[in-house]
Protein backbone atom coordinates (compact mmCIF):
# COMPACT_ATOMS: atom_id res chain seq x y z
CA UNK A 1 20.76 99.51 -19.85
CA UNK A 2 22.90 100.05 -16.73
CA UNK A 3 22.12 101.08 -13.50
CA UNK A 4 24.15 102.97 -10.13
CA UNK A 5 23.60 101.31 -7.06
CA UNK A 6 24.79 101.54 -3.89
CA UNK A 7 26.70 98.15 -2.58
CA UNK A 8 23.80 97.76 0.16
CA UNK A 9 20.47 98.76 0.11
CA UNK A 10 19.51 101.16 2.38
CA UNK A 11 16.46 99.46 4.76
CA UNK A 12 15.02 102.26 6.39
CA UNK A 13 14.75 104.57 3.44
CA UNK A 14 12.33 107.16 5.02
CA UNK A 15 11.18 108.89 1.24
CA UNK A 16 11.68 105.88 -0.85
CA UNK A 17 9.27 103.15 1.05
CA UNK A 18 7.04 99.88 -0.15
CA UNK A 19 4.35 101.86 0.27
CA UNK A 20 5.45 104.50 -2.30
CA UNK A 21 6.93 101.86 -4.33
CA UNK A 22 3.65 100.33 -4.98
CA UNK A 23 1.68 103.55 -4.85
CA UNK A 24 3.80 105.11 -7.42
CA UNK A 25 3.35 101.75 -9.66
CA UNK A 26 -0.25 101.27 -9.82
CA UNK A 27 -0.09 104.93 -10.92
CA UNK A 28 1.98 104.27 -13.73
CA UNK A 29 -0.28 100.65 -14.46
CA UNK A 30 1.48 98.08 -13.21
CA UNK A 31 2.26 95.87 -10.36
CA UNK A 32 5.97 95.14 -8.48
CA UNK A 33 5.48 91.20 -7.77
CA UNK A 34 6.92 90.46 -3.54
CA UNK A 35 10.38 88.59 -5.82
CA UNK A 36 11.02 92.00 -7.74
CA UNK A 37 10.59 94.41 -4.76
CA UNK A 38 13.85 94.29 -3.38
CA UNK A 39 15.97 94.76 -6.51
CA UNK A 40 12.99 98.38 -7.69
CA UNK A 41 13.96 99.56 -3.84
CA UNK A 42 17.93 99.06 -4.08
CA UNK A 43 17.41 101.30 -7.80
CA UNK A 44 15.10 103.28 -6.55
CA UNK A 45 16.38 104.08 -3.30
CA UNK A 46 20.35 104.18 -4.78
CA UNK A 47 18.98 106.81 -7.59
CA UNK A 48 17.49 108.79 -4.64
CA UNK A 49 20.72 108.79 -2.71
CA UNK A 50 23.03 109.99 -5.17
CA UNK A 51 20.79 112.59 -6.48
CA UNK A 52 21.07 113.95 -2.65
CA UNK A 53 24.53 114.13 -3.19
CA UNK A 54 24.76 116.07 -6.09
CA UNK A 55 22.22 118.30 -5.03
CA UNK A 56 24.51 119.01 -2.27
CA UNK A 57 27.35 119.85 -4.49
CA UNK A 58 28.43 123.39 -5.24
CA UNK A 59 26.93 124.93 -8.18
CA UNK A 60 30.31 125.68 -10.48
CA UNK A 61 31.30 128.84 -11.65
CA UNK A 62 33.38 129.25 -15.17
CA UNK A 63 35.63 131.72 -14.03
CA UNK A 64 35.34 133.62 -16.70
CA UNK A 65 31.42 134.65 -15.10
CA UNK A 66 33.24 135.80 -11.35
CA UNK A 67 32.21 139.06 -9.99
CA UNK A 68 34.34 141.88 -11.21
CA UNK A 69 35.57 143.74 -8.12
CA UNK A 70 33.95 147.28 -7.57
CA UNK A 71 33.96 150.57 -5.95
CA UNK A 72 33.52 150.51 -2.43
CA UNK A 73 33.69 146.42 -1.84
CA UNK A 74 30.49 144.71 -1.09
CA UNK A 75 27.75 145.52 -3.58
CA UNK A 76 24.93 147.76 -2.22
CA UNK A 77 21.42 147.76 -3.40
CA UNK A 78 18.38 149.23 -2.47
CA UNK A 79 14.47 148.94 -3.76
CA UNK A 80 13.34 152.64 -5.34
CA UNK A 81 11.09 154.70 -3.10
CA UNK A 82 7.65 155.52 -4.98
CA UNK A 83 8.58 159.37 -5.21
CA UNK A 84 12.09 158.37 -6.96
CA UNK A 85 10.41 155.85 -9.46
CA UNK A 86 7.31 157.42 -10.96
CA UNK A 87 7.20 155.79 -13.88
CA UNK A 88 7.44 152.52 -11.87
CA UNK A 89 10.25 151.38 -14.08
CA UNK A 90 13.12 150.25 -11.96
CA UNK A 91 13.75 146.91 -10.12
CA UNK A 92 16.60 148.19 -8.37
CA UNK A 93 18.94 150.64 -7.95
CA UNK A 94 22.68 150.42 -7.39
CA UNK A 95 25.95 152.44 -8.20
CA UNK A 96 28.69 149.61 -9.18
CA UNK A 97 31.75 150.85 -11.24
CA UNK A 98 34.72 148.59 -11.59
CA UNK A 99 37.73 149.13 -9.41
CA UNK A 100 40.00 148.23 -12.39
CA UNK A 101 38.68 149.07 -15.95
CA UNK A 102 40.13 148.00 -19.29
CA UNK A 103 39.18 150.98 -21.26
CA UNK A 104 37.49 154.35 -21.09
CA UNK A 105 34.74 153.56 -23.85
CA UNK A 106 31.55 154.03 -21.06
CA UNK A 107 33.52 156.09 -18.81
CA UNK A 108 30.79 157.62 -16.12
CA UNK A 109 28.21 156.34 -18.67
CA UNK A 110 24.51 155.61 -16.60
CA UNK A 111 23.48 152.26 -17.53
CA UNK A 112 20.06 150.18 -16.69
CA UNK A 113 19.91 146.86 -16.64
CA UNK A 114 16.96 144.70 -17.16
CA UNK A 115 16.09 142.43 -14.50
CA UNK A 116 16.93 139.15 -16.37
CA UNK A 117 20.74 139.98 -16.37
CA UNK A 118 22.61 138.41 -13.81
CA UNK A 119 24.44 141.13 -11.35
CA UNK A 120 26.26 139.61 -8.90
CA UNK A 121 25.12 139.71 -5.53
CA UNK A 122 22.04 141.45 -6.36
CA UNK A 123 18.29 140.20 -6.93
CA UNK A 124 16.79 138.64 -10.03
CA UNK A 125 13.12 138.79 -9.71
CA UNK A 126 11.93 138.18 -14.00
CA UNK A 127 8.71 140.50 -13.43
CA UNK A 128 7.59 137.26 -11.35
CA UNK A 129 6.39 136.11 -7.92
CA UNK A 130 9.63 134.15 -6.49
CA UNK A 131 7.97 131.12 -5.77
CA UNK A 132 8.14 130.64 -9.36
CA UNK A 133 12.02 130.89 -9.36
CA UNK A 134 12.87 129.91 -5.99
CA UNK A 135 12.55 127.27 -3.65
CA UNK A 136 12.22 130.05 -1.15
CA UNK A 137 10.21 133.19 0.10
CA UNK A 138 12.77 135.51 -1.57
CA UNK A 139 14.44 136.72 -4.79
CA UNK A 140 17.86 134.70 -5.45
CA UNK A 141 21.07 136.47 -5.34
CA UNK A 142 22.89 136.07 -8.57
CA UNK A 143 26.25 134.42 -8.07
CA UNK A 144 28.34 135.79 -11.56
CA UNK A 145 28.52 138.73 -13.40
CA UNK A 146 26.92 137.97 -16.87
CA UNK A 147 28.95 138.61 -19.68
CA UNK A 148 27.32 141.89 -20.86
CA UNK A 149 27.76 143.41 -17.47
CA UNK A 150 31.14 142.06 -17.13
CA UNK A 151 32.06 144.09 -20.16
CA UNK A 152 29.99 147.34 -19.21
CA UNK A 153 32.45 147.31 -16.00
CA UNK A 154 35.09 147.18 -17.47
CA UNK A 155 34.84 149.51 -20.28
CA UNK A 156 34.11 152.13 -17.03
CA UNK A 157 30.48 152.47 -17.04
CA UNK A 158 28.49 153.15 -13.86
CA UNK A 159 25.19 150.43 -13.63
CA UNK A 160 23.15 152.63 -11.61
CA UNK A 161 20.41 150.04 -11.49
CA UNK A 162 17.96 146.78 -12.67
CA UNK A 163 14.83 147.97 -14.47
CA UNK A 164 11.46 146.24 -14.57
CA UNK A 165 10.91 143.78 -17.22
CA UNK A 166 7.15 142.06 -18.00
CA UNK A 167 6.24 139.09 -16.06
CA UNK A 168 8.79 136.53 -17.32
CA UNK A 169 9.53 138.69 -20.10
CA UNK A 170 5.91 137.49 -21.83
CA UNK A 171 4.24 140.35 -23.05
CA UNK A 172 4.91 142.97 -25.52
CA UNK A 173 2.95 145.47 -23.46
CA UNK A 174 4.03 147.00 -19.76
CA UNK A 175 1.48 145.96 -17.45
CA UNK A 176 2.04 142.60 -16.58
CA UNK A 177 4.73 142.71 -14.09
CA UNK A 178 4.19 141.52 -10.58
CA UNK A 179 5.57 145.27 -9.41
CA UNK A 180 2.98 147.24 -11.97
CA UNK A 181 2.48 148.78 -14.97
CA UNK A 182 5.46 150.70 -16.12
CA UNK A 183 4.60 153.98 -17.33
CA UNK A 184 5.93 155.68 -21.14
CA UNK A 185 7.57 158.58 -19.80
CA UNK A 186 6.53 160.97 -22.44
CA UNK A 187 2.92 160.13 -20.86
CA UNK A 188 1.84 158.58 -17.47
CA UNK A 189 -0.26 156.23 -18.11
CA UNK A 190 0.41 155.31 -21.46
CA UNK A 191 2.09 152.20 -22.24
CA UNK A 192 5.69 151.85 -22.78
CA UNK A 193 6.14 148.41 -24.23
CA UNK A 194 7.50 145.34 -23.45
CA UNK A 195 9.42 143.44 -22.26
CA UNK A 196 12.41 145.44 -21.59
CA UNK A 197 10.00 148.16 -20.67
CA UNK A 198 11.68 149.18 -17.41
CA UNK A 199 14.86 149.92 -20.01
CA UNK A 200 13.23 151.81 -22.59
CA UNK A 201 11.52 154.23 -20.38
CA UNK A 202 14.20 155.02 -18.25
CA UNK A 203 16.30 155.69 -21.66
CA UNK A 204 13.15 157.98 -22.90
CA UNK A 205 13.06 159.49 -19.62
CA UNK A 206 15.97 161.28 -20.41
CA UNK A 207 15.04 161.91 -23.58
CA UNK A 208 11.67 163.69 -22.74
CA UNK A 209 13.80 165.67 -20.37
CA UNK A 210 16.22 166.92 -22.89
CA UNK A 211 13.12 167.80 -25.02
CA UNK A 212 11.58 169.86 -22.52
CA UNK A 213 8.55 167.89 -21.67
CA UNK A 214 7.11 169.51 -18.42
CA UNK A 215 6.94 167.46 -15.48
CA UNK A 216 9.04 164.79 -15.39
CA UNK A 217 11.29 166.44 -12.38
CA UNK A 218 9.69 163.95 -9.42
CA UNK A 219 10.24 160.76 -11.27
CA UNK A 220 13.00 159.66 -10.52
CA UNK A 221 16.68 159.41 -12.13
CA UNK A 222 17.11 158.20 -15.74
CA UNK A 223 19.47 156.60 -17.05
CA UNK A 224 22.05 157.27 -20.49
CA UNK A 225 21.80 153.58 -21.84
CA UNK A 226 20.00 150.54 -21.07
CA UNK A 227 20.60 146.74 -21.78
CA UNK A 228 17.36 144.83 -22.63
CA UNK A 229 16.69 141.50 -23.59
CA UNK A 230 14.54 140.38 -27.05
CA UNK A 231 12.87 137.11 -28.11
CA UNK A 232 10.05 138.50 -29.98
CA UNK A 233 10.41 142.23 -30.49
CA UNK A 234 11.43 142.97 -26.40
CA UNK A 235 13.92 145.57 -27.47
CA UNK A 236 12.12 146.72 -30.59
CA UNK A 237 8.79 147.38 -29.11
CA UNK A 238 9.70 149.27 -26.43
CA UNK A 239 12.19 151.25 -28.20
CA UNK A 240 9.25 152.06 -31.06
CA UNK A 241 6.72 152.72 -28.54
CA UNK A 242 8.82 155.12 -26.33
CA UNK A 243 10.62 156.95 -29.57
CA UNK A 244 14.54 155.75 -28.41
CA UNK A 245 16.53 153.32 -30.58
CA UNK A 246 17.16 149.39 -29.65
CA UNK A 247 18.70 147.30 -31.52
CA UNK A 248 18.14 143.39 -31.54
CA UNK A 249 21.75 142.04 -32.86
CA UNK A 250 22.02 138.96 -34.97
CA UNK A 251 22.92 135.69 -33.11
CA UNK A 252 26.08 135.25 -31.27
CA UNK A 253 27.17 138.84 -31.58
CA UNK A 254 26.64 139.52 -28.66
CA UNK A 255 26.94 136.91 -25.68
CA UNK A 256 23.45 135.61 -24.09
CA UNK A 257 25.51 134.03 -21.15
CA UNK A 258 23.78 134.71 -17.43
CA UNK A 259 20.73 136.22 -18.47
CA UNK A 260 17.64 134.07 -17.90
CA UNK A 261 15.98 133.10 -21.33
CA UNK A 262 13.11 131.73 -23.18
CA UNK A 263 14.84 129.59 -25.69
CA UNK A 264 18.29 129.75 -27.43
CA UNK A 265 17.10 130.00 -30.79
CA UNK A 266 15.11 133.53 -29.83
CA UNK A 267 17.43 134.59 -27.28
CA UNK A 268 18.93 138.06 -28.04
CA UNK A 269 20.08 140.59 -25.85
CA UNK A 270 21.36 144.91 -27.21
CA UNK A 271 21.17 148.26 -26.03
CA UNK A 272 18.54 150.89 -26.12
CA UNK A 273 20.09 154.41 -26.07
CA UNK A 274 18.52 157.90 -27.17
CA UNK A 275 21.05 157.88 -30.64
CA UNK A 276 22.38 155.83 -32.88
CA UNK A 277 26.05 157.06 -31.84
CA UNK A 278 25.77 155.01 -28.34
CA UNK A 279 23.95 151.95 -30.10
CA UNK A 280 27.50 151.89 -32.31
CA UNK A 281 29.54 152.75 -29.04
CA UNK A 282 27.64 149.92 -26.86
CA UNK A 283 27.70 147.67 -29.66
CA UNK A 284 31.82 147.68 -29.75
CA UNK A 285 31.64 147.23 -26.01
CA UNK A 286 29.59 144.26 -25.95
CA UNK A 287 30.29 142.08 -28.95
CA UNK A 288 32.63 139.54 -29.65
CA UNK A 289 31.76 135.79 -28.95
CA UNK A 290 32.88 134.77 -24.81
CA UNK A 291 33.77 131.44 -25.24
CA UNK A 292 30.70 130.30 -23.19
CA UNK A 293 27.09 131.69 -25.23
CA UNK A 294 25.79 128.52 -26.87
């Protein structure tokens, strides 16, 4: 076994002390005798050193995750008034199209994303509190562009905003985020499934609109397609329970890289559209391994 030090010991270490030294030891069960103390505080006290370094060190960024550039420069975004979100299904809204796009696939297409994806610049909250994700009072800003909304940009889409997902994207259902139950549009009240259930309703907002359903006017916008996330039916539920379609692809297809996950092996993330025609359309968009999804 080998061990970093620093060439001297640093004697007023005011975190690492003798008194933590020994507290932290008869924790653990066992005793530092006075001839070993010196040699557990130079370890001890070098480990604690470097590990300020590196914590100090930028966090790096493949470029291959920057921020696309978009319309208008800096990113806006802006938390949905009550009387533009009835169903109390989106995080977010913005209005980000690329300034440069590669093809015309989504052009003007109204995308959702669920609030797991990273958008650069713009809050992640996970349906949680964000002490639990933060070593600070707010929501972190997301420093990339994940893959999948790298690729929405540039195929010309418009992400017109993050939708609500279930408190760490844990429940099947749509009542455990931190912001409220999220409502099935075809009727308040009624659940709309989880986790991506922010993403599904939005989709089935439009589609209860397009059938007629009668008061659905004061909700809020709605969106054409939606990106959701799926570890144990968090696309498929929703879709099922609000009558849209979702698809969970099979692994690798389509890139899981910046979006916060569970585990790798359940990790999936697809679209949820109101036909099977934009599930194919999305699908050609978004797939194709990125050199960076493990």
């Amino acid at each position: 076994m080998s061990l970093a030090s620093l060439s001297e010991a640093i004697e007023q270490d005011p975190v690492v002390t003798r008194e933590l030294l020994h507290e932290v030891a008869r924790r653990s069960g066992f005793t530092v005798a006075p001839r070993h103390e010196a040699a557990y505080l130079l370890g001890l006290r070098s480990s604690y050193a470097i590990a300020k370094q590196v914590d100090l060190l930028p966090d790096y960024v493949d470029p291959r995750l920057s921020i696309v550039p978009t319309l208008g420069g800096s990113r806006k975004y802006s938390k949905p008034e009550p009387d533009r979100n009835g169903l109390s299904a989106w995080c977010h809204f913005l209005n980000l199209q690329a300034v440069k796009t590669e093809t015309r696939l989504l052009e003007n297409r109204s995308i959702a994303l669920k609030d797991t994806i990273a958008v650069g610049y713009i809050p992640q909250t996970l349906g949680t509190l964000p002490h639990f994700i933060s070593s600070k009072t707010e929501y972190p800003h997301s420093q990339i562009d994940a893959t999948v909304v790298r690729r929405l940009l540039l195929a010309g889409a418009t992400l017109k905003g993050t939708s609500i997902c279930e408190n760490f994207s844990l429940s099947p259902m749509s009542y455990t985020s931190i912001f409220g139950p999220v409502h099935n549009p075809w009727q308040r009240g009624f659940n709309s499934g989880g986790s991506s259930s922010g993403s599904a309703a939005l989709v089935a907002l439009r589609a209860a609109r397009k059938a007629g359903i009668k008061g659905l006017d004061d909700l809020g916008p709605d969106v054409e397609l939606a990106i959701g996330g799926d570890q144990a039916g968090s696309i498929r539920v929703p879709a099922a329970y609000c009558g849209i379609y979702g698809l969970k692809p099979t692994f690798g297809l389509i890139p899981y890289t910046g979006i916060a996950g569970l585990l790798p092996m359940i990790d999936h993330v697809g679209p949820l559209a109101t036909n099977i025609e934009d599930i194919a359309l999305s699908l050609t968009v978004l797939a194709g391994y990125d050199g960076l999804d493990s």
